[in-house]
Structure formats: structure tokens, C-alpha cells
Protein backbone atom coordinates (compact mmCIF):
# COMPACT_ATOMS: atom_id res chain seq x y z
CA UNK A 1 -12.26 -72.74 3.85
CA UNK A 2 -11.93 -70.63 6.96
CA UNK A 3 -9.64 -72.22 8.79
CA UNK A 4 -8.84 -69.72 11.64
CA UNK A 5 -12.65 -70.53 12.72
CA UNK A 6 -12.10 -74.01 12.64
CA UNK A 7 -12.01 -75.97 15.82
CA UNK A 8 -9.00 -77.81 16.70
CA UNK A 9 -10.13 -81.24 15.98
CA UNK A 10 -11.45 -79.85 12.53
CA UNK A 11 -7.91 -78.42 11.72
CA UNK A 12 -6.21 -81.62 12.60
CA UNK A 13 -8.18 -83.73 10.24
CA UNK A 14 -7.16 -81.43 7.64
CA UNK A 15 -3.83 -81.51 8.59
CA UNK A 16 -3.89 -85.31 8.73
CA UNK A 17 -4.55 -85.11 5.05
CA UNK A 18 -2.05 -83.15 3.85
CA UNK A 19 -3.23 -79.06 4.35
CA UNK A 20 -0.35 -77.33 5.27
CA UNK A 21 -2.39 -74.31 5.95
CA UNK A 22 -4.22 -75.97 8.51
CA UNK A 23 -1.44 -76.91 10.75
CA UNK A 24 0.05 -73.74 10.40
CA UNK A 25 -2.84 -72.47 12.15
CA UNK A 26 -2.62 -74.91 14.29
CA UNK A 27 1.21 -74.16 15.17
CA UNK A 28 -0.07 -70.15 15.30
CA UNK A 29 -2.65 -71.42 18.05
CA UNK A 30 -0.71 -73.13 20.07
CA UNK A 31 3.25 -71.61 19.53
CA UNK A 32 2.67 -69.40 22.22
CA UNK A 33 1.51 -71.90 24.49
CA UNK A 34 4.66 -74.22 24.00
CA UNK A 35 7.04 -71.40 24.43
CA UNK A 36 5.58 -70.63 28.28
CA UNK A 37 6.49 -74.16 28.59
CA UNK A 38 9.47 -74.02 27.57
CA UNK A 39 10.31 -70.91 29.91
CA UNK A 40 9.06 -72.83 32.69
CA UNK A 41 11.62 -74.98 32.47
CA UNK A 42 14.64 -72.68 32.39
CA UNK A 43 15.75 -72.94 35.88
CA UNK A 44 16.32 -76.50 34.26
CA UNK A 45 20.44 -76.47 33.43
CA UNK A 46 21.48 -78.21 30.06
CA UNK A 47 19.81 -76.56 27.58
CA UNK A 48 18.41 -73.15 25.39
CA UNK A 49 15.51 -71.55 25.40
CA UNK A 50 15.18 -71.38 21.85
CA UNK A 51 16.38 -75.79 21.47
CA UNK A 52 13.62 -76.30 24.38
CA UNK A 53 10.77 -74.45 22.76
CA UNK A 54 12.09 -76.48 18.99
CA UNK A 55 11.58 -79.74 20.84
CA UNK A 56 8.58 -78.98 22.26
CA UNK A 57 7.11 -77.47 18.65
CA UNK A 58 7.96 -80.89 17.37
CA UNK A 59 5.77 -82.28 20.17
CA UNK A 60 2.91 -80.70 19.34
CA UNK A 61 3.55 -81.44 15.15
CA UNK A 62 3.72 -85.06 16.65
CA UNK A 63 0.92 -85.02 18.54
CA UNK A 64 -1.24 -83.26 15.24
CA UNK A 65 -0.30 -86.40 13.09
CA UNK A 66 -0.99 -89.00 15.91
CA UNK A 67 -4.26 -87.98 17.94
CA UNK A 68 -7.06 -89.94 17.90
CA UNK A 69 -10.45 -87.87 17.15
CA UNK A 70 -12.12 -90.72 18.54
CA UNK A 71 -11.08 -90.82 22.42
CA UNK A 72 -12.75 -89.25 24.60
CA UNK A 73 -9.83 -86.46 24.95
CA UNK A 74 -8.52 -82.90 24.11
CA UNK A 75 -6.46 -82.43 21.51
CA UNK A 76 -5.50 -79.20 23.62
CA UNK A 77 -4.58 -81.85 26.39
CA UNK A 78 -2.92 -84.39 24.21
CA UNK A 79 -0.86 -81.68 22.32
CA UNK A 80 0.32 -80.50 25.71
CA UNK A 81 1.17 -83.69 27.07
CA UNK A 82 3.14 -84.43 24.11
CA UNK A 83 4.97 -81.38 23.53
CA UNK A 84 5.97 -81.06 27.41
CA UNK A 85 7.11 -84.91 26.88
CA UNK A 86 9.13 -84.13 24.52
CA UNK A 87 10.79 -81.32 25.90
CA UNK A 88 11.17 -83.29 29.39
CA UNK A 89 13.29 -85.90 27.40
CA UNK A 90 15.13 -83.33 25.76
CA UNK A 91 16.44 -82.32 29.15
CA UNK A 92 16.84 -85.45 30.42
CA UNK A 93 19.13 -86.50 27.47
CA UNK A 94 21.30 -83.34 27.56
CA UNK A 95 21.45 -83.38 31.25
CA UNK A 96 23.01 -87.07 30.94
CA UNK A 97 26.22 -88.20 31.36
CA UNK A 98 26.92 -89.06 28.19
CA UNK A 99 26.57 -85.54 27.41
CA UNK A 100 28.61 -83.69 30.16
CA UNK A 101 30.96 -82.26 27.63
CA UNK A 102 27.83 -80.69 26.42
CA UNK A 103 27.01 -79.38 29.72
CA UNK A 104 30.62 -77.84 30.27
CA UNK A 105 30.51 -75.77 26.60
CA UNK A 106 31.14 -71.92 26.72
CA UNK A 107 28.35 -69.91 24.36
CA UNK A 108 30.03 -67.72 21.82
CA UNK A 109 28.32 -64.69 24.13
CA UNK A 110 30.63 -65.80 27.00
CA UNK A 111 33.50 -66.64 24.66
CA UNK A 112 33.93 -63.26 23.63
CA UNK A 113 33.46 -62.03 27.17
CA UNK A 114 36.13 -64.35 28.00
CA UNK A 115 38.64 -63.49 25.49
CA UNK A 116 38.21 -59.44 25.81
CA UNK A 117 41.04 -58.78 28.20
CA UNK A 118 43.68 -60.91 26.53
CA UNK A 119 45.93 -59.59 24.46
CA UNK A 120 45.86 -59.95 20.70
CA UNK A 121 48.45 -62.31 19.55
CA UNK A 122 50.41 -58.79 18.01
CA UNK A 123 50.43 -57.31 21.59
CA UNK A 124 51.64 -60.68 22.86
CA UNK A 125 54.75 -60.48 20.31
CA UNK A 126 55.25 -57.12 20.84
CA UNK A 127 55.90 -57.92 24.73
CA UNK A 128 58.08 -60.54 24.50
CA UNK A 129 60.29 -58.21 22.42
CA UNK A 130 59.90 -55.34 24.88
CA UNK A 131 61.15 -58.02 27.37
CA UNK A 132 64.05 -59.08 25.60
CA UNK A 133 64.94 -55.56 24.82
CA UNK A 134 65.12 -55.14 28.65
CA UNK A 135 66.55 -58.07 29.47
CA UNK A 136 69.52 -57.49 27.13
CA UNK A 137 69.70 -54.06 28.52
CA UNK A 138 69.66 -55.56 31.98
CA UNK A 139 72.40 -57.86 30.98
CA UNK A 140 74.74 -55.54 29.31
CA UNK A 141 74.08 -52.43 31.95
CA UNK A 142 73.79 -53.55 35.55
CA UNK A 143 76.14 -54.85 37.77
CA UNK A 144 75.78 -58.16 39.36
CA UNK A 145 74.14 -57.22 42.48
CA UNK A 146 71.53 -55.03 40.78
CA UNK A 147 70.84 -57.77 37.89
CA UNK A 148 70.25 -60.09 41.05
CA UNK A 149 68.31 -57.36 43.45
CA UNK A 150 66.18 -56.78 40.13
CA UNK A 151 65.56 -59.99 39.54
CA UNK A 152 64.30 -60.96 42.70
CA UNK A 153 62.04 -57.78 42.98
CA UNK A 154 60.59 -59.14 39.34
CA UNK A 155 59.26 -61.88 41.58
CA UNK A 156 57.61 -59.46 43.70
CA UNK A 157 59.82 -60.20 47.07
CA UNK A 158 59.80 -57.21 49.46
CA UNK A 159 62.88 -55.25 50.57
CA UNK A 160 63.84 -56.92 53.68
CA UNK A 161 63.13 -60.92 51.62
CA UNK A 162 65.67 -59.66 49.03
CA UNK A 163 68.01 -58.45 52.02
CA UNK A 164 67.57 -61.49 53.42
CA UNK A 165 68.51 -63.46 50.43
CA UNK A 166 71.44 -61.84 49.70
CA UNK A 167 72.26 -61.44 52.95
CA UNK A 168 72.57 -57.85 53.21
CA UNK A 169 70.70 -55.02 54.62
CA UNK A 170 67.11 -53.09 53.72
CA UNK A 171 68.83 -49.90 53.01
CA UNK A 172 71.90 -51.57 50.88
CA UNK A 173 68.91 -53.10 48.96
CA UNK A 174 66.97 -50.07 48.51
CA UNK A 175 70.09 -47.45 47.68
CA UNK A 176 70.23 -50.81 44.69
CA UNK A 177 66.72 -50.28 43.59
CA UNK A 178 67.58 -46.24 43.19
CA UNK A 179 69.96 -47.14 40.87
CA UNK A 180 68.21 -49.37 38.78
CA UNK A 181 65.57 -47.33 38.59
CA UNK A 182 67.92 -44.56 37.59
CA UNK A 183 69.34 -46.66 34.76
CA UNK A 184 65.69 -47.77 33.45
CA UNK A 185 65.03 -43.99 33.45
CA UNK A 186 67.56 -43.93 31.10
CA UNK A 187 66.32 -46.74 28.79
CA UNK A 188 64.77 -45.70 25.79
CA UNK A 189 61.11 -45.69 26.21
CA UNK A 190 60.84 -47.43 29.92
């Protein structure tokens, strides 16, 4: 049998009865037809390209077991109908409420993108350390105004807040900062 010059209702009656090579050139007739319907519908939020175009292939292998030779239709028509049905309900159930977890998910794409500026959990430990290593030499080297003016500008506060704070003026504050800065100098590796 030739099946690629079959017609469509002659394929489908030899699909109905079991030829597997006859709806497979069925599916090669019409897979390109289902997968401009499913692009059609991507400004449609909820779902893939690829899960739209699935649910609308199992549409159309629906509609080959179910049409009717005998109406007075298409099967071109039918297996359209069907196959944009199905797709149209596939939307409507992911775009549900019952699925709005589903419609807040991160693809692994994005995931990665999301992920690439964080440090790696080694980096992370290795900072902490760096911090404590300061913070000890903080602690064991500066007196208490400059542990407090340093401090503070960790915060980010300006010269004249931290003057303010401590109730003393801009220049007192910044002659500080020289000398911290002076002393981190003089930390190993700052």
C-alpha cells in the first residue's frame, strides 16, 4: 500500500484498524499544521511551546480514532477543531487557579541566570572568615573612637552623619578615617 497517496479519510480507516504506518503519515501531514497552532498561542502565559504543540498532537491522534467518515465533514476540519480544543483547555487548566504555583515556577534557563552572580557556597565561607579576620583585627588594633567611626562608615553614613553621631566635627572624623585606613594598609592582605 501507498499510503503517502492516500487521502486522509483513506488513512484514517486504516488507522482505525490498527496500521501504525498510516497514522504516522497522518501525524507527518498534519504535525506541522498543529505546531503553527500552537505558536499562535504563545502570547498565551502558562505554558511551553513544546507542552502546547504535545497537547494539541494528542488532539489530532484523538480526533483520527473518533471521526466519523460518514458526516458530511473534513477530517482536515475536525482534526483542527480537536487539536486546537485541546490545546485551548490545556491553557485554560494551567492558567487556573489551582495551578498558580505553576504559573510562578522559574525554568532551569532562568535558574541558572539567576544563580550566576552569587557566590559559591566556598566563596561565601571564605568571606565570613575574611570578616572575622578583620573584625578581630579591628578589635585588637583600633582605639575606641576609630572601632566606632569605622563602624558607622561600614553602614555607609557620610562624614558629617558620623560627626554628628558622635558629636564631633567633619575633620576630627576624617583625620579618624586616615588612620584607619593607615592601619588596614598594614593588615595583611587588605
Amino acid at each position: 500500500m501507498n499510503f503517502i497517496q492516500m487521502n486522509d479519510n483513506e488513512l484514517v480507516e486504516c488507522a482505525k484498524s490498527g496500521n501504525s504506518m498510516a497514522l504516522q503519515v497522518l501525524i507527518e501531514r498534519y504535525s506541522d499544521k498543529v505546531l503553527q497552532k500552537a505558536r499562535s498561542f504563545k502570547s498565551l502565559i502558562g505554558i511551553e511551546n513544546d507542552d502546547l504543540y504535545q497537547e494539541g498532537m494528542m488532539g489530532f491522534v484523538s480526533a483520527v480514532y473518533s471521526f466519523d467518515n460518514s458526516r458530511d465533514v473534513l477530517f482536515s476540519t475536525y482534526a483542527s477543531t480537536l487539536s486546537t480544543r485541546k490545546m485551548l483547555s490545556a491553557i485554560r487548566k494551567i492558567n487556573s487557579t489551582a495551578n498558580l504555583p505553576l504559573q510562578s515556577y522559574i525554568s532551569i534557563e532562568e535558574e541558572k541566570d539567576l544563580f550566576s552572580d552569587m557566590p559559591s557556597p566556598e566563596e561565601t565561607l571564605l568571606s565570613v572568615e575574611r570578616v572575622n579576620e578583620i573584625n578581630l583585627f579591628v578589635e585588637e588594633n583600633f582605639s575606641k573612637k576609630e572601632k566606632k567611626v569605622f563602624k558607622l562608615s561600614v553602614l555607609g553614613m557620610t562624614y558629617s552623619q558620623i560627626a554628628e553621631i558622635l558629636d564631633c566635627t567633619e575633620k576630627s572624623v576624617d583625620n579618624t578615617m586616615q588612620r584607619i585606613r593607615r592601619k588596614l594598609r598594614s593588615f595583611e592582605g587588605v
